[in-house]
C-alpha atoms as a PDB file:
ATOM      1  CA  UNK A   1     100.407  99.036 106.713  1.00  0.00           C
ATOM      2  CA  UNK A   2     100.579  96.518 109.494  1.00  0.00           C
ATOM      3  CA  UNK A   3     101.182  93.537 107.764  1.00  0.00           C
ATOM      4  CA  UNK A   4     100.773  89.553 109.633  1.00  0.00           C
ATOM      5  CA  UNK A   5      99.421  90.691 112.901  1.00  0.00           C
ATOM      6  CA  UNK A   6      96.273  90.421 114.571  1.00  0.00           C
ATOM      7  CA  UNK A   7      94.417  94.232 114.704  1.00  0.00           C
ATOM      8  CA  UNK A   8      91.282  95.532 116.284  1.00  0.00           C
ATOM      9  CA  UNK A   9      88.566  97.598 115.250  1.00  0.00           C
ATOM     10  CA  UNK A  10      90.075 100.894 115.861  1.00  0.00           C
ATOM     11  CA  UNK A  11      92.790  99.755 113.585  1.00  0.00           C
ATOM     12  CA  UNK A  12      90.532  99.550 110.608  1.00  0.00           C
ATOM     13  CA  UNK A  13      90.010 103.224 109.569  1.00  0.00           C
ATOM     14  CA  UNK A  14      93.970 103.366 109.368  1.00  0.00           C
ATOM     15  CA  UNK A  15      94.065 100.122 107.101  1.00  0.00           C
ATOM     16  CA  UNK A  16      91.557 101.530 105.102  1.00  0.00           C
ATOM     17  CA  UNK A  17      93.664 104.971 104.403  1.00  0.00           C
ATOM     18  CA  UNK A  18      96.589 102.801 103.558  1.00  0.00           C
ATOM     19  CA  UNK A  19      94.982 100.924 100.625  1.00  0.00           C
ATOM     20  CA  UNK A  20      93.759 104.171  99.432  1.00  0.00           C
ATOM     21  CA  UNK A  21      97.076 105.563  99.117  1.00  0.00           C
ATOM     22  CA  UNK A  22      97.982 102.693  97.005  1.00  0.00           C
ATOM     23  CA  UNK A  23      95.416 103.890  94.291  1.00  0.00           C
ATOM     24  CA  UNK A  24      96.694 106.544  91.965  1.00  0.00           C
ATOM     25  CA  UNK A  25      94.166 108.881  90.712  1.00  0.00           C
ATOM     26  CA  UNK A  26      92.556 109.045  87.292  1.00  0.00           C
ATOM     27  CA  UNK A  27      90.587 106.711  85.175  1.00  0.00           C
ATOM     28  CA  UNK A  28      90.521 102.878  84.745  1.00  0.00           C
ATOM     29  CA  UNK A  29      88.911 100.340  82.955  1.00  0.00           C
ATOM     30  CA  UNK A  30      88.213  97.303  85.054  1.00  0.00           C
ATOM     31  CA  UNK A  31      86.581  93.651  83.485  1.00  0.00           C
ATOM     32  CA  UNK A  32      85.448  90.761  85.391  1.00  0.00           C
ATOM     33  CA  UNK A  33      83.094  88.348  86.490  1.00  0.00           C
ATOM     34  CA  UNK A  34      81.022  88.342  89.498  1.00  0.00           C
ATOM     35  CA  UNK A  35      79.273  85.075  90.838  1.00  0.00           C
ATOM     36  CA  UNK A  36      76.357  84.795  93.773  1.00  0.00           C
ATOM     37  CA  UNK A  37      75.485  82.857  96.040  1.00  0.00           C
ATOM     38  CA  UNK A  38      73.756  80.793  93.463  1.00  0.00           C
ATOM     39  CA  UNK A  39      76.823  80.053  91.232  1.00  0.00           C
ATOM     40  CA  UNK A  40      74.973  82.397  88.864  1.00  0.00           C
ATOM     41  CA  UNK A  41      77.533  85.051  87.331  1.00  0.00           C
ATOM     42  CA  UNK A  42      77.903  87.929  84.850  1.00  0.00           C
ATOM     43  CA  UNK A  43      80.384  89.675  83.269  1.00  0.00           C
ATOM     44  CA  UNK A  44      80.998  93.395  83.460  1.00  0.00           C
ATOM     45  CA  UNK A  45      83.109  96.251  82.503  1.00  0.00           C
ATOM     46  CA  UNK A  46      83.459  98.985  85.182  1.00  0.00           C
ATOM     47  CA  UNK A  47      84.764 103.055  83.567  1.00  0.00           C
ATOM     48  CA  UNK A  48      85.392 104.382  86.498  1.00  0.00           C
ATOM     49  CA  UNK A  49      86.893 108.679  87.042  1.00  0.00           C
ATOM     50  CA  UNK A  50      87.122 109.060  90.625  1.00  0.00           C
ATOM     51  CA  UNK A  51      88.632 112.833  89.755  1.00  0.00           C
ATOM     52  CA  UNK A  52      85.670 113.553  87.547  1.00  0.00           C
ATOM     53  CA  UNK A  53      83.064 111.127  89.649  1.00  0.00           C
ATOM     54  CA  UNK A  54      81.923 109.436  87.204  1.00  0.00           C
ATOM     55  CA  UNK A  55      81.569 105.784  86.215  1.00  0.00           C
ATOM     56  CA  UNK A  56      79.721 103.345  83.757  1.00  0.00           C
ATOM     57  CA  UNK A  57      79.110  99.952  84.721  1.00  0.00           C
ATOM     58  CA  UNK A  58      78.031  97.202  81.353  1.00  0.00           C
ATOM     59  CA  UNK A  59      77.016  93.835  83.002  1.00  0.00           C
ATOM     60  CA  UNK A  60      76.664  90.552  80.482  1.00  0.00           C
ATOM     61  CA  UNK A  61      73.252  90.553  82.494  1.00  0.00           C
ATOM     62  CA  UNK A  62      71.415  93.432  82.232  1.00  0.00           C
ATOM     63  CA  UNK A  63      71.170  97.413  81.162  1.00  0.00           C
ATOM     64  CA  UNK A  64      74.499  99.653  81.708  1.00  0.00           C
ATOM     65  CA  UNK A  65      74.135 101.423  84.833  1.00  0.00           C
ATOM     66  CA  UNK A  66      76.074 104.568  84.690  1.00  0.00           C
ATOM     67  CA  UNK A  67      76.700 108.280  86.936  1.00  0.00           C
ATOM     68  CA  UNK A  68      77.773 111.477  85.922  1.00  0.00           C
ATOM     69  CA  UNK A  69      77.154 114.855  86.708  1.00  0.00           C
ATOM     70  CA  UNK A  70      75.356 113.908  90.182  1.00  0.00           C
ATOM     71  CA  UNK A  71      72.554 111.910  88.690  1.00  0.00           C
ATOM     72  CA  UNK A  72      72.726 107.780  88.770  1.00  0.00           C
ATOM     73  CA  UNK A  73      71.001 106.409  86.091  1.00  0.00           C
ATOM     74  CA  UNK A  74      69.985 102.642  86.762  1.00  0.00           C
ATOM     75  CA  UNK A  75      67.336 100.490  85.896  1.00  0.00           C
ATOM     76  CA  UNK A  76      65.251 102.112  88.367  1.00  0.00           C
ATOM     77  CA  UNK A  77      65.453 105.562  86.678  1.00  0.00           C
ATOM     78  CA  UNK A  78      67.592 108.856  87.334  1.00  0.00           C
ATOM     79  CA  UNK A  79      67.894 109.927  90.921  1.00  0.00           C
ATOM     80  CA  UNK A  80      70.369 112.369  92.345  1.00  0.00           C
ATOM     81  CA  UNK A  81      73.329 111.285  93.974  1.00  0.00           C
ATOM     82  CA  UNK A  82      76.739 111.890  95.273  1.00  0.00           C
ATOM     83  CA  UNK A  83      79.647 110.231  93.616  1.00  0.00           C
ATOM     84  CA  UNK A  84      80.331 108.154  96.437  1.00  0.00           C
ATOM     85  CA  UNK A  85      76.956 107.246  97.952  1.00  0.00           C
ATOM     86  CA  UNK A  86      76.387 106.461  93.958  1.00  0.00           C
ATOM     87  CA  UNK A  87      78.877 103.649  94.238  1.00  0.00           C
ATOM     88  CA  UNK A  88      77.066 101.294  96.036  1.00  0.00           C
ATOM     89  CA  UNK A  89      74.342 100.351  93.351  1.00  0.00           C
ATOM     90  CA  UNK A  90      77.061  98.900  91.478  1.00  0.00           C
ATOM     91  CA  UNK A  91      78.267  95.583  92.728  1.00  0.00           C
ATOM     92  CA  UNK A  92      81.590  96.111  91.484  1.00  0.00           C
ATOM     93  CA  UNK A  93      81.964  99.615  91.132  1.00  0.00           C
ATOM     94  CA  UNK A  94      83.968  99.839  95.071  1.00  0.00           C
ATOM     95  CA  UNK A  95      86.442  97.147  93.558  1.00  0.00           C
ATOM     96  CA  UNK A  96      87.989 100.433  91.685  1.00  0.00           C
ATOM     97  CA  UNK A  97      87.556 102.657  95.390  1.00  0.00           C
ATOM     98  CA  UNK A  98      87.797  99.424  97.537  1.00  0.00           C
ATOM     99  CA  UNK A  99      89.235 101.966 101.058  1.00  0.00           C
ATOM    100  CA  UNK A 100      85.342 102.755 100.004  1.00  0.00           C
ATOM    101  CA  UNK A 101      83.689  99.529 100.520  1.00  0.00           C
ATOM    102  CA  UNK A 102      81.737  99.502 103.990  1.00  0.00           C
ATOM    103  CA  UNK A 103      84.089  97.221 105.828  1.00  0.00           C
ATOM    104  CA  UNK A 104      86.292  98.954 107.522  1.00  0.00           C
ATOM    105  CA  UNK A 105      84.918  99.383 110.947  1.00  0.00           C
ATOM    106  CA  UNK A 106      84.270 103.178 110.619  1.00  0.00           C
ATOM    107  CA  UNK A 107      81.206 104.055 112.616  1.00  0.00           C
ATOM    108  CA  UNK A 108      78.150 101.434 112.245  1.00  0.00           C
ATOM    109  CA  UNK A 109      80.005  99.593 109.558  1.00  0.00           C
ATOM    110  CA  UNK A 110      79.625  95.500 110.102  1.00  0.00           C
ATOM    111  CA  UNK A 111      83.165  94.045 109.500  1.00  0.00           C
ATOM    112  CA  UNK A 112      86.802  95.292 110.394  1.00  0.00           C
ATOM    113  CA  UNK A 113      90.034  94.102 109.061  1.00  0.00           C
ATOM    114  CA  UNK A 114      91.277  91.749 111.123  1.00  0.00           C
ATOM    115  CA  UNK A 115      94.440  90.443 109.545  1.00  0.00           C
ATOM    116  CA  UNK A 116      96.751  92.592 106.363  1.00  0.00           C
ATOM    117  CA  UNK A 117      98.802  89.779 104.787  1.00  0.00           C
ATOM    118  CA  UNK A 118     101.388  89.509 101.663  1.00  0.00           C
ATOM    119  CA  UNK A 119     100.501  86.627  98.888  1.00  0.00           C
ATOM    120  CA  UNK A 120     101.942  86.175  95.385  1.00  0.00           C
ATOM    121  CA  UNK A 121     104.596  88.762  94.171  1.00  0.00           C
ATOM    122  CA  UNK A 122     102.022  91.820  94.032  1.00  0.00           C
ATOM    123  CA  UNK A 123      98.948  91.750  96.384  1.00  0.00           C
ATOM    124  CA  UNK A 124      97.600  91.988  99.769  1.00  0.00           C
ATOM    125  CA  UNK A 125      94.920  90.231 100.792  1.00  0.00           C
ATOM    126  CA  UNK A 126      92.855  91.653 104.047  1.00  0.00           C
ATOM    127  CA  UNK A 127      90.358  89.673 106.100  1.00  0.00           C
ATOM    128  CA  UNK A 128      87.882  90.893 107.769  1.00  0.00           C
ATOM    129  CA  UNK A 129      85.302  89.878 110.685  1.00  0.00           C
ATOM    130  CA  UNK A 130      82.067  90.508 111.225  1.00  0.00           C
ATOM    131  CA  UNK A 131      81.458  92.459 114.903  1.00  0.00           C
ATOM    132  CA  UNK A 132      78.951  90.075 116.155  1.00  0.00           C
ATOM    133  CA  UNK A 133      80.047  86.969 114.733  1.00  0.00           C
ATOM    134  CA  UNK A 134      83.930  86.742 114.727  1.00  0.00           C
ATOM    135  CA  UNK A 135      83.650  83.625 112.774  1.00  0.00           C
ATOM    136  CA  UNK A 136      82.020  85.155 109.798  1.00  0.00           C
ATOM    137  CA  UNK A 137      84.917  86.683 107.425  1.00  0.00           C
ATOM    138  CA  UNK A 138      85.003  88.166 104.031  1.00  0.00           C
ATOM    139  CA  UNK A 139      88.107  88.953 101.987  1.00  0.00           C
ATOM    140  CA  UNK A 140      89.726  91.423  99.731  1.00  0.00           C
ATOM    141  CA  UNK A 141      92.860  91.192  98.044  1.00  0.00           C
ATOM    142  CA  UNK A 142      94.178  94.428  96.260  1.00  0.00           C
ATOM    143  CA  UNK A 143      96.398  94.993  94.064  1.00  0.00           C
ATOM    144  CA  UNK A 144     100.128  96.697  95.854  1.00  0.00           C
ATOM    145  CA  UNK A 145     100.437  98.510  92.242  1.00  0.00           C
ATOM    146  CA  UNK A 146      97.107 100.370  91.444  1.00  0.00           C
ATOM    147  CA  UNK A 147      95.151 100.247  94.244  1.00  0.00           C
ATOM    148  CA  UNK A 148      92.180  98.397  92.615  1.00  0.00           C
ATOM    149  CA  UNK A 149      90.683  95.238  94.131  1.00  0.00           C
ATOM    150  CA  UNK A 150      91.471  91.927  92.673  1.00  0.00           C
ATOM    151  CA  UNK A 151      89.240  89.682  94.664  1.00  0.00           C
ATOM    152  CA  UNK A 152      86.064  90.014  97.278  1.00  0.00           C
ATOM    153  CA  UNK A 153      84.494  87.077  99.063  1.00  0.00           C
ATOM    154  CA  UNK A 154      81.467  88.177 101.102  1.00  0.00           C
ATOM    155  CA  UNK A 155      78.871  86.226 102.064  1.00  0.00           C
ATOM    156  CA  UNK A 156      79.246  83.788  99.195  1.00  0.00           C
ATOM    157  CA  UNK A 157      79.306  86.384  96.222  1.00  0.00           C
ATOM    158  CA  UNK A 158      82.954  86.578  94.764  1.00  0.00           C
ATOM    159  CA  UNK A 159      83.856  89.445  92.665  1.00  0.00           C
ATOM    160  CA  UNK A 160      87.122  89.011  90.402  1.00  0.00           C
ATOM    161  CA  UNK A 161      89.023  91.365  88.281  1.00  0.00           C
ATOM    162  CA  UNK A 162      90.596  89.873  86.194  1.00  0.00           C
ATOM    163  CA  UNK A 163      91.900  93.055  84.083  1.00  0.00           C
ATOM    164  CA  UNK A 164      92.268  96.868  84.758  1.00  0.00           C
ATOM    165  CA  UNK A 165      94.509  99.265  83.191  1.00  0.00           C
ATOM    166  CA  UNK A 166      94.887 102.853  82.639  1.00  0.00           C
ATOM    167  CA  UNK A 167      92.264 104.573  80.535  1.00  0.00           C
ATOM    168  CA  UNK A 168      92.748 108.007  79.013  1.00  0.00           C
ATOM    169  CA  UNK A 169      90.242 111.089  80.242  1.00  0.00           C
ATOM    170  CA  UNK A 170      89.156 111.235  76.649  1.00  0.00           C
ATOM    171  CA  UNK A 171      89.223 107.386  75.096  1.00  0.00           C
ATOM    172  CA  UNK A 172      86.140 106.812  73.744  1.00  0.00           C
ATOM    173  CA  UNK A 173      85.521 102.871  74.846  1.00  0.00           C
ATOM    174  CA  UNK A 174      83.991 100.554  71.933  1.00  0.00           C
ATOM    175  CA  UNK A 175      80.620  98.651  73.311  1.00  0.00           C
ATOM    176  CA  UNK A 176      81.401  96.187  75.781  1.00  0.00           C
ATOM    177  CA  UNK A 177      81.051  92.529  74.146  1.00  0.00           C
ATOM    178  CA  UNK A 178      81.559  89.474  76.873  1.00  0.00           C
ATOM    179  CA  UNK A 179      83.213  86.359  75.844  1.00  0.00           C
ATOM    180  CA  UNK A 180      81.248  83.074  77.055  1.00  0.00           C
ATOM    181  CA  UNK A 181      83.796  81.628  79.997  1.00  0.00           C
ATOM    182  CA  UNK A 182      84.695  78.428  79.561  1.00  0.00           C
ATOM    183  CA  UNK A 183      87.292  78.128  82.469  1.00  0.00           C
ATOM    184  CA  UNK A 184      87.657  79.107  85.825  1.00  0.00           C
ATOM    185  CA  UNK A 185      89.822  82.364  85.947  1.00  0.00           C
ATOM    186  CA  UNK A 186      92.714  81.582  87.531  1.00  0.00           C
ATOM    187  CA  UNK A 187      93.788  84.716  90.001  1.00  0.00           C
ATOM    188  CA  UNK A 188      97.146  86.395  90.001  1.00  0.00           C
ATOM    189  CA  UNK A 189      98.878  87.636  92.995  1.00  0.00           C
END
């Protein structure tokens, strides 16, 4: 990874392979919050298998959004799906696959990394531009240790993880209950 210097939008796909390395295979279990525009938030709890593509998404908002066995089933109703197509009606299901998210310049995609930087003792943080607008940025920061995103900033929407771990192919999770938050979460790099 190219780390404190200034890259184009060729460099992107390459950035984008590099974070993906970071991420080991297998299942986590990822909770967080995730805020709009609006300063409205909820709380969720993202099981996500990339090796058996599957994933279950419990929001303090709404009904559990889930896929498995090709078929996303969301408030909408079950429609086939790939595995990855499928993990764009989640939010926060690409802070698991972030080399996923649509931002790294491949083809029609919007942004590009434009800078890879170190901060705190375990994280890189990547900013990205927008191709038409090179002052509109969003950010990422990802964890150097798993792979999974920490942090996005996009168009005023932030998305933080504040825990993921390990998850066993078999655990069977308990329901997912959501403490009321009655700080700010403080991030750690």
């Amino acid at each position: 990874m190219r780390f404190d210097e200034v890259l184009t939008r060729s460099d992107g796909p390459a950035v984008a392979a590099d974070i993906a390395e970071l991420r080991t295979p297998g299942r986590y279990v990822l909770e967080g919050v995730h805020q709009d525009a609006d300063h409205r938030h909820w709380q969720f709890r993202l099981d996500v298998d990339e090796s058996q593509e599957r994933w279950t998404l419990d929001g303090s908002d709404g009904p559990t959004m889930w896929f498995r066995d090709g078929v996303l089933h969301d408030a909408d109703g079950d429609s086939e799906d790939t595995f990855a197509d499928s993990t764009v009606a989640g939010a926060v299901v690409r802070m698991a696959l972030p080399d996923q998210l649509l931002w790294w310049g491949r083809g029609p995609e919007s942004f590009s990394p434009v800078l890879v930087q170190h901060i705190g003792e375990r994280s890189v943080l990547v900013t990205f531009e927008h191709r038409a607008d090179p002052a509109f940025r969003s950010t990422l920061v990802v964890d150097e240790h798993d792979g999974i995103a920490r942090r996005r900033f996009e168009l005023g929407e932030l998305t933080h993880v504040f825990s993921a771990r390990r998850a066993d192919p078999d655990e069977v999770l308990p329901p997912a209950r959501f403490e009321p938050l009655t700080d700010w979460i403080r991030p750690v790099y």
